[in-house]
C-alpha atoms as a PDB file:
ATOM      1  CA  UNK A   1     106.356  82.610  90.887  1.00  0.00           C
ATOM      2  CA  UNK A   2     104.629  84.050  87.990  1.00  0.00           C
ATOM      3  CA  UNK A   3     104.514  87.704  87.857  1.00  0.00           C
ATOM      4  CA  UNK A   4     102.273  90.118  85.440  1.00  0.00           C
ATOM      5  CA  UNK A   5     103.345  93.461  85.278  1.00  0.00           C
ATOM      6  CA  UNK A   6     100.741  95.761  83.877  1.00  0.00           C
ATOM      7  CA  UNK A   7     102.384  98.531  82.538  1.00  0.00           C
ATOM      8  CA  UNK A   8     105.943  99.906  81.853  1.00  0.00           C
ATOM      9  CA  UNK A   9     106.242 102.836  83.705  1.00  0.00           C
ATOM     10  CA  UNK A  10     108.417 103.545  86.325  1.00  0.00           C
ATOM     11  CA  UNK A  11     106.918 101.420  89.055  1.00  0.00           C
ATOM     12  CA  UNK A  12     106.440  98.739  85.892  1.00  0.00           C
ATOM     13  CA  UNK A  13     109.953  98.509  84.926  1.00  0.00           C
ATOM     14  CA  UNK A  14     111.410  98.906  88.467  1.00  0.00           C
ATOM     15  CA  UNK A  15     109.654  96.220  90.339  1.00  0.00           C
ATOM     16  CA  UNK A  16     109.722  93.525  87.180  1.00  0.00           C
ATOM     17  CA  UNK A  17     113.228  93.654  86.655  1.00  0.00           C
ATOM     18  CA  UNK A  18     113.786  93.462  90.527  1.00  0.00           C
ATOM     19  CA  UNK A  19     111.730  90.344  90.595  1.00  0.00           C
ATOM     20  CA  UNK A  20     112.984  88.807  87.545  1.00  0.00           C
ATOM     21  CA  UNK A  21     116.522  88.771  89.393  1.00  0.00           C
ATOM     22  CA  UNK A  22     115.225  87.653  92.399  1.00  0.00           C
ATOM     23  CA  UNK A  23     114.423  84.417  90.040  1.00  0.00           C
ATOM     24  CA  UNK A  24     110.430  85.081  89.392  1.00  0.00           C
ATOM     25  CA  UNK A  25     109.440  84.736  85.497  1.00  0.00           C
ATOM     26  CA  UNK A  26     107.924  87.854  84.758  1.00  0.00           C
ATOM     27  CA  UNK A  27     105.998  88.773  81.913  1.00  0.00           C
ATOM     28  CA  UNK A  28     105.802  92.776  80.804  1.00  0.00           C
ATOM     29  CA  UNK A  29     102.309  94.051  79.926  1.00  0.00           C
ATOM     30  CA  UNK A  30     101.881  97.347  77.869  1.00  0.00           C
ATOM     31  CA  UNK A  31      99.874  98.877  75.087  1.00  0.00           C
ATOM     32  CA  UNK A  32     103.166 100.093  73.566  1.00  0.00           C
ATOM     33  CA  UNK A  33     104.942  96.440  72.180  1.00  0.00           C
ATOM     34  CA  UNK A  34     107.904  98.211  72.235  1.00  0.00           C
ATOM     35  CA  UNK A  35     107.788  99.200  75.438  1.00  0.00           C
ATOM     36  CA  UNK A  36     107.358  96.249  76.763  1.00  0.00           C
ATOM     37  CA  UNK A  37     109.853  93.971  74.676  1.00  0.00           C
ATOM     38  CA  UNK A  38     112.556  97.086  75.925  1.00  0.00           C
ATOM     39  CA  UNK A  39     111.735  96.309  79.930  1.00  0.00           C
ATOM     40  CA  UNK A  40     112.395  92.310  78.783  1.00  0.00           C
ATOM     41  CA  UNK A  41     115.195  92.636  77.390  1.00  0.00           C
ATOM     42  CA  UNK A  42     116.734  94.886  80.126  1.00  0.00           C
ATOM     43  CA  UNK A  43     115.841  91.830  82.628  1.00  0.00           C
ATOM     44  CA  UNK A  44     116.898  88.161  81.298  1.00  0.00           C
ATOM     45  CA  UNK A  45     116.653  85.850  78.923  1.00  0.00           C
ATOM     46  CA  UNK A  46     113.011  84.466  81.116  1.00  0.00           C
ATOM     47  CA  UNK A  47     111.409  87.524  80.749  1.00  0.00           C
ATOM     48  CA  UNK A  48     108.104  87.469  78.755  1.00  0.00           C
ATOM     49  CA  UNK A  49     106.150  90.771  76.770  1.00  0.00           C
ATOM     50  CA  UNK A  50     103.131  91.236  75.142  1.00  0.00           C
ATOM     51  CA  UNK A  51      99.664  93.312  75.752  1.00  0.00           C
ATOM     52  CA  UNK A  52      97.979  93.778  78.924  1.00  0.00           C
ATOM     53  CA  UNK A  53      95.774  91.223  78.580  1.00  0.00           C
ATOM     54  CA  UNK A  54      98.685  88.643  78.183  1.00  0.00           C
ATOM     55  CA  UNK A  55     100.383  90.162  81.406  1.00  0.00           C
ATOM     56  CA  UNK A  56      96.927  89.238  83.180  1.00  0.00           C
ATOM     57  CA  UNK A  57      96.521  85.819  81.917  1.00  0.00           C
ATOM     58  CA  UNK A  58      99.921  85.248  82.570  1.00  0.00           C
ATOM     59  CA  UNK A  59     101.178  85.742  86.265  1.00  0.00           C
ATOM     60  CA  UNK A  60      99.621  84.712  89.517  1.00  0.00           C
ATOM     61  CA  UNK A  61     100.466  87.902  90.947  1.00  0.00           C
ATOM     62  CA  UNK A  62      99.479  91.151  88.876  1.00  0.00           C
ATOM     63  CA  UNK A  63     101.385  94.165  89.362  1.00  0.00           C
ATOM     64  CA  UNK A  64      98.486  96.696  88.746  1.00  0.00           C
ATOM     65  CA  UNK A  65     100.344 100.334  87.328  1.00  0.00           C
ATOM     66  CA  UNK A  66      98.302 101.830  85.348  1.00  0.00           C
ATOM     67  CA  UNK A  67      96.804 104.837  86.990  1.00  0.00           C
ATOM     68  CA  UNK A  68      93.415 105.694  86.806  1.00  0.00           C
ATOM     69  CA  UNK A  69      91.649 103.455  84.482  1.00  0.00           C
ATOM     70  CA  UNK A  70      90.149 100.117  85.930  1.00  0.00           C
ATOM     71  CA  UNK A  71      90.512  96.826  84.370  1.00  0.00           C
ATOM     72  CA  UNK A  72      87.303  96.648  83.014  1.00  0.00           C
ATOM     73  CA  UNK A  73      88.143  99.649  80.844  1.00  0.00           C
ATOM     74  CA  UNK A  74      91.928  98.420  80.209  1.00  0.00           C
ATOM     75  CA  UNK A  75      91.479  94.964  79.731  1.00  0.00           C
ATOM     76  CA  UNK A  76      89.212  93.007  77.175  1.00  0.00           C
ATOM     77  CA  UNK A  77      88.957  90.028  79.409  1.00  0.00           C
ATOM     78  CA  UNK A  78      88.438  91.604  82.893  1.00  0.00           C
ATOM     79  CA  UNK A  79      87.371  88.310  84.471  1.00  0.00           C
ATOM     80  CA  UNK A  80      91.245  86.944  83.911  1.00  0.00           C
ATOM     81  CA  UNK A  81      92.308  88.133  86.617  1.00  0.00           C
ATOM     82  CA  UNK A  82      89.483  86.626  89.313  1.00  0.00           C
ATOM     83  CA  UNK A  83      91.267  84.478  92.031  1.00  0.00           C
ATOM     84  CA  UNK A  84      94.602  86.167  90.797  1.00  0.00           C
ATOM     85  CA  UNK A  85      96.567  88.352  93.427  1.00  0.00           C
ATOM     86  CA  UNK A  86      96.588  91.903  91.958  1.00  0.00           C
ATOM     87  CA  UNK A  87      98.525  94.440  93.347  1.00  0.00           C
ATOM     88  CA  UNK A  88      97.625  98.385  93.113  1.00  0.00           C
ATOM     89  CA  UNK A  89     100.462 100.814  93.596  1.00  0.00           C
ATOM     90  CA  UNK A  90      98.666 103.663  92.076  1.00  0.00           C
ATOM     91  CA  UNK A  91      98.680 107.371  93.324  1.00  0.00           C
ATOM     92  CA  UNK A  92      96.323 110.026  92.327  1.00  0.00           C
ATOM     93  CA  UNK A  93      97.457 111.861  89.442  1.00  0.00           C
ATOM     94  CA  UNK A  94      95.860 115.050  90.920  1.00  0.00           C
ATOM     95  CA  UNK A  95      98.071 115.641  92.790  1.00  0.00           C
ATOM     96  CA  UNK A  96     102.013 115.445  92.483  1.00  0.00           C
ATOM     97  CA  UNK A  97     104.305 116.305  90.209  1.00  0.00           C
ATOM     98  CA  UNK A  98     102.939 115.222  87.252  1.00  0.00           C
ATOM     99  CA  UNK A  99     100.736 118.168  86.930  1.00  0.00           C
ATOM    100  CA  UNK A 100     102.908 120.833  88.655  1.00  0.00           C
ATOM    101  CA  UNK A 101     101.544 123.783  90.493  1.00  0.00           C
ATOM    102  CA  UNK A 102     103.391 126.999  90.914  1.00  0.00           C
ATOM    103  CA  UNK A 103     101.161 128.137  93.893  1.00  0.00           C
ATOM    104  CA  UNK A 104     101.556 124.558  95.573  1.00  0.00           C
ATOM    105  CA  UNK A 105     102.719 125.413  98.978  1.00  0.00           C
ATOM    106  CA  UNK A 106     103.160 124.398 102.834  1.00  0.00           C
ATOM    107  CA  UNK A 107      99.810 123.991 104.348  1.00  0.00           C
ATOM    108  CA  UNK A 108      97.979 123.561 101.187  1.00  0.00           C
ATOM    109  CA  UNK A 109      94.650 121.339 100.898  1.00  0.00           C
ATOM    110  CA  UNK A 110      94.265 117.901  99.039  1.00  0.00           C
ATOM    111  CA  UNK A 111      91.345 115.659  98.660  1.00  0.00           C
ATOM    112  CA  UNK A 112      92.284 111.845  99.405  1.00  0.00           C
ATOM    113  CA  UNK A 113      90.309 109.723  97.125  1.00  0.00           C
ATOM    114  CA  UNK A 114      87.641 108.445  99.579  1.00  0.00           C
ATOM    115  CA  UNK A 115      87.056 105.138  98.284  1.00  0.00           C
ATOM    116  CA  UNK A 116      90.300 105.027  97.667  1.00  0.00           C
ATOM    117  CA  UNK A 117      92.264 103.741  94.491  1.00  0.00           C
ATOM    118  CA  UNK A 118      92.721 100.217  95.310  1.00  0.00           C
ATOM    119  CA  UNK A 119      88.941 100.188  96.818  1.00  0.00           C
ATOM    120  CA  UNK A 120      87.943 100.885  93.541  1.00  0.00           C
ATOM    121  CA  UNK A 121      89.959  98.113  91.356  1.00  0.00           C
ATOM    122  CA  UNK A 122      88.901  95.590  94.116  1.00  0.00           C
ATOM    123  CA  UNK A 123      85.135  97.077  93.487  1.00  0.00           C
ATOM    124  CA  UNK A 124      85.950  97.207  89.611  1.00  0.00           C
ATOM    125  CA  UNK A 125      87.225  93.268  90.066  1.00  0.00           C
ATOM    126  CA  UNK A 126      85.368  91.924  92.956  1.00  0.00           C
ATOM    127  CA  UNK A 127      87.074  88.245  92.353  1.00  0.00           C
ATOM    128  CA  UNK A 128      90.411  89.580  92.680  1.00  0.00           C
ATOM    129  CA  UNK A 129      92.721  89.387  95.591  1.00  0.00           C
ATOM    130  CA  UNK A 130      93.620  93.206  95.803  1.00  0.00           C
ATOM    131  CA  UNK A 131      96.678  94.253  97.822  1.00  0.00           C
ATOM    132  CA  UNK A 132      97.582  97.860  98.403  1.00  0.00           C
ATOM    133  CA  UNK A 133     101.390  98.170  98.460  1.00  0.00           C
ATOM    134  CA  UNK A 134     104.597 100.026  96.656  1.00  0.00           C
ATOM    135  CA  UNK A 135     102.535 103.119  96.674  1.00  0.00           C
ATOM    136  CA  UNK A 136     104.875 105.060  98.807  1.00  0.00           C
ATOM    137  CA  UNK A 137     108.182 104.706  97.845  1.00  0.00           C
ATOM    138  CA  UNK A 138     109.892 105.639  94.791  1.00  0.00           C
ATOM    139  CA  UNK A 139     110.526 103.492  91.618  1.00  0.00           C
ATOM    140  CA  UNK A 140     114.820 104.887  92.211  1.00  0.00           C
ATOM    141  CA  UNK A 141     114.516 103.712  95.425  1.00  0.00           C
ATOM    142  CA  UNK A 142     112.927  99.883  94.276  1.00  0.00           C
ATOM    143  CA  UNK A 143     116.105  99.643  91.997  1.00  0.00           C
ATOM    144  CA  UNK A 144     118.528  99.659  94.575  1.00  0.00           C
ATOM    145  CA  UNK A 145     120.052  96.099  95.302  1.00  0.00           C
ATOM    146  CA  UNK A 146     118.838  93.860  98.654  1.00  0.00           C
ATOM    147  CA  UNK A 147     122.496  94.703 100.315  1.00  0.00           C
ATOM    148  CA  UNK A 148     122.268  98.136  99.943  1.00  0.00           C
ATOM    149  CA  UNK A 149     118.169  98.240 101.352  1.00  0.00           C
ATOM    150  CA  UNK A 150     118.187  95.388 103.805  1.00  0.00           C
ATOM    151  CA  UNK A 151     120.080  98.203 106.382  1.00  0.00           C
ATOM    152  CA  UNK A 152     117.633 100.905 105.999  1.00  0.00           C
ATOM    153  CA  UNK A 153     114.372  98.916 106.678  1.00  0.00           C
ATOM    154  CA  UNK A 154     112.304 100.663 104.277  1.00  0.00           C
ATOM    155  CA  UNK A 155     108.519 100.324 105.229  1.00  0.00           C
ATOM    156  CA  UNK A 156     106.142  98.862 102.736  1.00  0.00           C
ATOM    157  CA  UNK A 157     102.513  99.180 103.591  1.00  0.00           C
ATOM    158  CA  UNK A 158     100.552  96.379 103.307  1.00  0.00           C
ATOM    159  CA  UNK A 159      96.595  96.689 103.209  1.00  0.00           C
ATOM    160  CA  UNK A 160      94.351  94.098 102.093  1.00  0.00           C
ATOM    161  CA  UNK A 161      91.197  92.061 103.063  1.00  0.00           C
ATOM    162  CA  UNK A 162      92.851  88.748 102.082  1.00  0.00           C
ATOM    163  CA  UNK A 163      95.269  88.062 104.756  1.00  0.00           C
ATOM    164  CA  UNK A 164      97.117  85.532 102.699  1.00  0.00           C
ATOM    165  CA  UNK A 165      97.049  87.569  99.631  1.00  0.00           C
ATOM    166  CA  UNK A 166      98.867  89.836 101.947  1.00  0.00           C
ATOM    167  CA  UNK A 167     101.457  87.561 103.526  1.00  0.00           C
ATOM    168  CA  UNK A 168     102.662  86.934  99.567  1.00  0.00           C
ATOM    169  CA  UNK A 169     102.866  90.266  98.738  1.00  0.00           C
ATOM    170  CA  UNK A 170     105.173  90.850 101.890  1.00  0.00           C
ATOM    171  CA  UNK A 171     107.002  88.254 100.748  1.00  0.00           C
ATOM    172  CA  UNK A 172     107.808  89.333  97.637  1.00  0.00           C
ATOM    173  CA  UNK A 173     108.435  92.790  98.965  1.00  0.00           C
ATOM    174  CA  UNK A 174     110.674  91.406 101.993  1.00  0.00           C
ATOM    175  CA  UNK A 175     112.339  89.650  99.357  1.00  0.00           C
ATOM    176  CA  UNK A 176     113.821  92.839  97.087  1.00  0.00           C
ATOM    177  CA  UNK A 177     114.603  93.952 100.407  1.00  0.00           C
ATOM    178  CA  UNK A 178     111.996  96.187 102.160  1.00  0.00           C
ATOM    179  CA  UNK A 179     110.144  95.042 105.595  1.00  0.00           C
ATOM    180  CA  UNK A 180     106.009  94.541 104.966  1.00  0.00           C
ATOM    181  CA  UNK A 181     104.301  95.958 107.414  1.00  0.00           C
ATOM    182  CA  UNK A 182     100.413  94.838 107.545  1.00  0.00           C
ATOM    183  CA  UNK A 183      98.347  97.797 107.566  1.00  0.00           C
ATOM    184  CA  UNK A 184      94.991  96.209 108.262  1.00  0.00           C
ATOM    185  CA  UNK A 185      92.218  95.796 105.557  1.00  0.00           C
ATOM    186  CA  UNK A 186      91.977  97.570 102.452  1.00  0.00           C
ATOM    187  CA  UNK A 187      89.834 100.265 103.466  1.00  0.00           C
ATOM    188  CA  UNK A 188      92.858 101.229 105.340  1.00  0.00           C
ATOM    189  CA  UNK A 189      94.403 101.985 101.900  1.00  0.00           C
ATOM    190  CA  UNK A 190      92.646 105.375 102.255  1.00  0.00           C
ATOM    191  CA  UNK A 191      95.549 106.351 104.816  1.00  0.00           C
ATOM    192  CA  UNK A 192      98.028 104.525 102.727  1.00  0.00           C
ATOM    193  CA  UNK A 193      97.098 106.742  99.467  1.00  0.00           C
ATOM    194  CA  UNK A 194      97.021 109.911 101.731  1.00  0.00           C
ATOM    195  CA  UNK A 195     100.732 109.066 103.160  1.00  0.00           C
ATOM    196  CA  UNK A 196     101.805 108.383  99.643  1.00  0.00           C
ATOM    197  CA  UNK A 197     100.509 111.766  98.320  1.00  0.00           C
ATOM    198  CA  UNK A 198     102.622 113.516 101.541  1.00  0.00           C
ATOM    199  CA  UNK A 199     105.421 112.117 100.983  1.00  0.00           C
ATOM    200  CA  UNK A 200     105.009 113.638  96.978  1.00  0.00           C
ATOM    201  CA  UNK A 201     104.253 117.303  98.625  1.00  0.00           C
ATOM    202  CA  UNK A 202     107.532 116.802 100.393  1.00  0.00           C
ATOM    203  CA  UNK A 203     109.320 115.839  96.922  1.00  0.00           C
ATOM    204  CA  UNK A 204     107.818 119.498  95.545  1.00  0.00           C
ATOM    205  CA  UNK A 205     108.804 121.555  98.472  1.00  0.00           C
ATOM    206  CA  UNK A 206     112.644 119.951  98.658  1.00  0.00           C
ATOM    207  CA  UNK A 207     112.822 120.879  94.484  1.00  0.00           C
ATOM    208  CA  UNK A 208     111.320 123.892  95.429  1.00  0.00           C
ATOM    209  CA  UNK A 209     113.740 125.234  98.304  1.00  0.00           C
ATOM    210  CA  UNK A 210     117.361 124.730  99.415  1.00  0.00           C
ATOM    211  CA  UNK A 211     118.064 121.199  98.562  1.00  0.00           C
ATOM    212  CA  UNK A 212     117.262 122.166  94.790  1.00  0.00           C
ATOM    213  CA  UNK A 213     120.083 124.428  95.157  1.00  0.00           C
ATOM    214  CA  UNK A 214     122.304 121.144  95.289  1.00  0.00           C
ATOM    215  CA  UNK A 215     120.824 119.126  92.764  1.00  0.00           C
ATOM    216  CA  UNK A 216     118.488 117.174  95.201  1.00  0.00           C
ATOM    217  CA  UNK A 217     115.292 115.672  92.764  1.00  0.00           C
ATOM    218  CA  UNK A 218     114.063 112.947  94.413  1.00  0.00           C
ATOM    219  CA  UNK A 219     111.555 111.150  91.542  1.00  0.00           C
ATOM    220  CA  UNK A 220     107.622 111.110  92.892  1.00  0.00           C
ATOM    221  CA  UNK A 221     106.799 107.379  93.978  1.00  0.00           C
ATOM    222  CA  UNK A 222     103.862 106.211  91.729  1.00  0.00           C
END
């Protein structure tokens, strides 16, 4: 399968290079060339780079990273990426720890996005095939090899309104070595955003107390 990543974060980098072994051709997207030729070259000799709007035209699955900005306002050919299967794994950046918070403690309030992030992009793209997934899990934890994963079972959340949009994206995740679990349509992405932005508080409160005292810094899913 052809696979556009969108950015080479964390999340970018992670899941590419994790497909690209499992024998997809992937093609890294970023506005930093650099960037993006670095991610190829750490994957194999198949692996693609260019600009964003490459990464779009290229895959038949879109790895959506970029947090925050939509595709009309990213890309200059939005409309690239109608009938293509795009996949958000955003989390808010309001909350987390990449805008840390001294006073952040137990019990404290947070706004889920309500729509949510993926309800947006699909909005944003309406010809797209938008699948919420990846969102809750860290980009350490999507490096680790199928053998060492396929024991734990680790959940990804699956919410879309295109069911078979959905069945790929489980396949794809099944295939790294995580179980999909369907999560219903993609307004249900609202809950999926909320449990990713939980499990982040948790990250920030086990830096914060004890487990810091051994070294424990889990990195925030994004």
């Amino acid at each position: 399968m052809k696979i556009g990543v969108i950015g080479t974060g964390n999340m970018g980098r992670a899941l590419g290079l994790r497909w690209a072994q499992a024998g997809h051709r992937v093609f890294f997207g970023s506005r930093d060339l650099g960037k993006a030729k670095a991610a190829a070259v750490s994957t194999n000799d198949s692996t693609l780079f260019g600009d964003y709007d490459a990464a779009a035209a290229f895959g038949e699955v879109v790895l959506y990273t970029v947090r925050d900005i939509l595709p009309s306002q990213l890309l200059r050919q939005p409309q690239v990426l109608a009938g293509r299967i795009v996949i958000d794994c955003n989390n808010s950046a309001i909350f987390g720890l990449d805008i840390p918070d001294p006073d952040l403690r137990p019990g404290v309030h947070f706004a889920v996005p309500i729509p949510s992030l993926a309800e947006r992009l699909a909005a944003d793209v309406p010809t797209a095939r938008v699948v919420k997934a990846f969102n809750t899990m860290a980009a350490t934890v999507i490096a680790l090899d199928r053998e060492t994963l396929t024991p734990h079972r680790v959940s990804v959340f699956l919410c879309s309104d295109d069911v078979e949009a959905k069945a790929v994206v489980s396949g794809l995740a099944e295939e790294l070595g995580f179980v999909g679990v369907d999560s219903g349509r993609l307004e249900r992405a609202q809950l999926v955003e909320a449990v990713g932005d939980f499990i982040r508080f948790q990250i920030i409160e086990m830096g914060r107390g004890p487990f810091a005292t051994i070294g424990l810094h889990p990195l925030p899913p994004r």
